[in-house]
Protein backbone atom coordinates (compact mmCIF):
# COMPACT_ATOMS: atom_id res chain seq x y z
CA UNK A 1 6.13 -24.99 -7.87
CA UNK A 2 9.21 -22.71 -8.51
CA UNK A 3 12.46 -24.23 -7.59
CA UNK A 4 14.19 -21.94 -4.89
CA UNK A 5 17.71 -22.62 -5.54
CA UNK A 6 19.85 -19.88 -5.78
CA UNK A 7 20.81 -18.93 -10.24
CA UNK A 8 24.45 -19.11 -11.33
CA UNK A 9 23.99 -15.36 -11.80
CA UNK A 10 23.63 -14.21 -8.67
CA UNK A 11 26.47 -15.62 -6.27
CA UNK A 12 25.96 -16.02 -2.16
CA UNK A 13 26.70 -12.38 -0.93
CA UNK A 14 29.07 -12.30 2.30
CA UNK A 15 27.00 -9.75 3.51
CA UNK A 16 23.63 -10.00 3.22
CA UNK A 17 22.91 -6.35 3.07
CA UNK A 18 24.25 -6.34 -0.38
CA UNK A 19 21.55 -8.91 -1.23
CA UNK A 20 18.61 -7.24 -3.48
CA UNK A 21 16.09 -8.50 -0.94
CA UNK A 22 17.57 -6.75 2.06
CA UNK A 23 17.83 -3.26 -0.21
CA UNK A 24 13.90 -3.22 -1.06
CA UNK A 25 12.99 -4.48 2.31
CA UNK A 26 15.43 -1.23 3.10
CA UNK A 27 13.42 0.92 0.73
CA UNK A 28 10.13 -0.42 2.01
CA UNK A 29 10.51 0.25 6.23
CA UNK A 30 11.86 3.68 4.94
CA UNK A 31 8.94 4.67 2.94
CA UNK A 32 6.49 2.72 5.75
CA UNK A 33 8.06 5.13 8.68
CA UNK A 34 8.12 8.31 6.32
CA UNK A 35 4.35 7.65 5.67
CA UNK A 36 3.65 6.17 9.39
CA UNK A 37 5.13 10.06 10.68
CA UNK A 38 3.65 12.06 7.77
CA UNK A 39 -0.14 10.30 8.21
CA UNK A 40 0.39 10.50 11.81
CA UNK A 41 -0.24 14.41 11.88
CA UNK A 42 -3.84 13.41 10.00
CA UNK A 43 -5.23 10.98 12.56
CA UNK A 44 -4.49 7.99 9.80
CA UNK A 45 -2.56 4.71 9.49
CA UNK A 46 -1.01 3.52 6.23
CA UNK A 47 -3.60 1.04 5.57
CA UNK A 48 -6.01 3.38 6.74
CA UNK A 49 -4.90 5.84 4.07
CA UNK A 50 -4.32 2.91 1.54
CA UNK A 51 -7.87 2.29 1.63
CA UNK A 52 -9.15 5.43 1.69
CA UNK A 53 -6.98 5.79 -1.56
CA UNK A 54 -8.55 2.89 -2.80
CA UNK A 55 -12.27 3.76 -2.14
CA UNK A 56 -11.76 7.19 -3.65
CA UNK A 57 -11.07 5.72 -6.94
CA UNK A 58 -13.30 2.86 -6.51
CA UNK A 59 -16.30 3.28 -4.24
CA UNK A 60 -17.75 0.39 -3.00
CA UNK A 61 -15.27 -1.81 -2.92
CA UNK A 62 -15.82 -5.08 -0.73
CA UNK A 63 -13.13 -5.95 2.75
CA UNK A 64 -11.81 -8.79 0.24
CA UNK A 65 -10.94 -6.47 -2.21
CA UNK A 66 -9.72 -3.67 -0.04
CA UNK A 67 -7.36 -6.09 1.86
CA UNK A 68 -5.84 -7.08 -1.37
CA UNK A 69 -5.57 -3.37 -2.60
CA UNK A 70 -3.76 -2.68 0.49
CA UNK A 71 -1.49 -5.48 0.59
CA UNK A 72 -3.13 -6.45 4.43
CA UNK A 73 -4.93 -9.72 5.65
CA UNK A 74 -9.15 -9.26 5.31
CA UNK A 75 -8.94 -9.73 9.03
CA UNK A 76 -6.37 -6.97 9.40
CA UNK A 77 -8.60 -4.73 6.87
CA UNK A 78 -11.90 -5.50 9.09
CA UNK A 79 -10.40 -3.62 11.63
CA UNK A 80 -8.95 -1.01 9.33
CA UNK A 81 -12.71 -0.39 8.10
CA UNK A 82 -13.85 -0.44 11.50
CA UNK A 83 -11.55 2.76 12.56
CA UNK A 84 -12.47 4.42 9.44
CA UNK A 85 -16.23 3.96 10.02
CA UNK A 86 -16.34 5.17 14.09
CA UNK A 87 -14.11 8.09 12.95
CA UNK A 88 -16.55 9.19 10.29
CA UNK A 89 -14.25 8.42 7.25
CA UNK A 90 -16.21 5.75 5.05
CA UNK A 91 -20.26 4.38 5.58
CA UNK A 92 -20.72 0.56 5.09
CA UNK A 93 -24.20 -0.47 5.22
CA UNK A 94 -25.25 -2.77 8.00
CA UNK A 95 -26.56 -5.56 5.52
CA UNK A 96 -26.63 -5.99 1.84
CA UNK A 97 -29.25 -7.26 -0.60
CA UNK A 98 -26.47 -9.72 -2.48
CA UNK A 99 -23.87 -11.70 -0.98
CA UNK A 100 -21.83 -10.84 2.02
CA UNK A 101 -20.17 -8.13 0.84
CA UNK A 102 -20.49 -4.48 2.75
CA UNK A 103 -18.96 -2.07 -0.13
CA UNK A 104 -17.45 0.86 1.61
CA UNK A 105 -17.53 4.34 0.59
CA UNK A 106 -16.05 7.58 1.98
CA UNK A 107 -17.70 10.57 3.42
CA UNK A 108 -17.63 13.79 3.41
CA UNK A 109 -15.07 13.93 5.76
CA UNK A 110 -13.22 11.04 4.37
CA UNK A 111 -12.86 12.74 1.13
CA UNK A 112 -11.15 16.26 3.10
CA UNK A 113 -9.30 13.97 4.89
CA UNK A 114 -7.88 12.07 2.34
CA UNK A 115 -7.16 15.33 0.11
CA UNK A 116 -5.26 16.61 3.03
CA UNK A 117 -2.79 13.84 3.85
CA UNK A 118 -2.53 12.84 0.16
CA UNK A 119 -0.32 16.01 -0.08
CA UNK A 120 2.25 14.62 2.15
CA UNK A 121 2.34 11.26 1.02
CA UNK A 122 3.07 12.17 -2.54
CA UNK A 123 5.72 14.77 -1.09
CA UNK A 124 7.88 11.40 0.32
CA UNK A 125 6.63 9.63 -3.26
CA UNK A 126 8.50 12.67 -5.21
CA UNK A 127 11.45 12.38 -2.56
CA UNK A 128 12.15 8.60 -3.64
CA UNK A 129 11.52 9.52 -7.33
CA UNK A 130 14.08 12.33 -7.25
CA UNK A 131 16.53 9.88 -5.83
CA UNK A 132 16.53 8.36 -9.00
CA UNK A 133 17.86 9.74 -12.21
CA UNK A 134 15.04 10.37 -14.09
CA UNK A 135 16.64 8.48 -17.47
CA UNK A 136 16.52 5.38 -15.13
CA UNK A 137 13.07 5.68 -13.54
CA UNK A 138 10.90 3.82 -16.48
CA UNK A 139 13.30 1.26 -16.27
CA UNK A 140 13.47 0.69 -12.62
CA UNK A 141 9.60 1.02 -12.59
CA UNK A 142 9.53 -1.65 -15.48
CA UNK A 143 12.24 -3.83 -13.43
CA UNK A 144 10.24 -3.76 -9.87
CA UNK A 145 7.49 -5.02 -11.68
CA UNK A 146 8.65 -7.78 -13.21
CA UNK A 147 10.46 -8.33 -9.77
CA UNK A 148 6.87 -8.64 -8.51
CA UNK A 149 5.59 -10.95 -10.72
CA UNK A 150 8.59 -13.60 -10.82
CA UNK A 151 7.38 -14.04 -6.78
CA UNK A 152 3.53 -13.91 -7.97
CA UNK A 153 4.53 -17.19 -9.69
């Protein structure tokens, strides 16, 4: 178990939106209500666009995986798949031969769809990445990664 108390290297901030946590959380709700308004114009979600992302460049994943992929509960994703099936966007089959596992895979439509909003999704990616000074990108890339994995424990 990691032990939570605070490192001589970072001292208590007075204000707490000066704390690293409160600046990605910051970053995160902006990028979440860029994509929530952008997707909104193609009849999607962002998990429902996560996974479609997903299943394009794996097909057949399984809810377990998909969940995971899109940072959502496999409850949450259940539903997620659900919407994507009655609109037409993926096919699950009703049973499978091994396991419990339904992989998912996008249609026709899923795959127009998904070309069509990826568009403005990247447009808000290239927005955040020209906020940063492109000498500094690898390096802030590098450091939100290892960010990631000090909490993976």
């Amino acid at each position: 178990m990691h032990d939570a108390t605070p490192s001589s290297q970072a001292p208590p901030a007075t204000d707490v939106t000066e704390r690293l946590g409160y600046r990605l959380k910051r970053a995160a709700a902006a990028l979440r209500g860029a994509m929530d308004r952008a997707l909104r114009e193609y009849g999607l979600t962002v998990p429902q666009y996560a996974c479609l992302e997903l299943l394009d460049q794996r097909p057949g994943l399984s809810n377990a995986e998909l969940a995971r992929g899109a940072f959502v509960t496999r409850q949450s994703m259940n539903v997620v798949l659900r919407g994507l099936q009655d609109a037409g966007l993926i096919t699950r089959p009703a049973t499978t031969d091994r396991g419990r596992a339904l992989p998912a895979h996008l249609t026709d439509e899923g795959h127009r769809r998904l070309a069509a909003a990826r568009s403005a999704v990247y447009a808000i990616d290239q927005l955040m990445t020209d906020a940063v000074p492109e000498q500094r990108l690898a390096e802030l890339l590098t450091d939100l990664d290892h960010m990631a994995a000090a909490l993976d424990g």
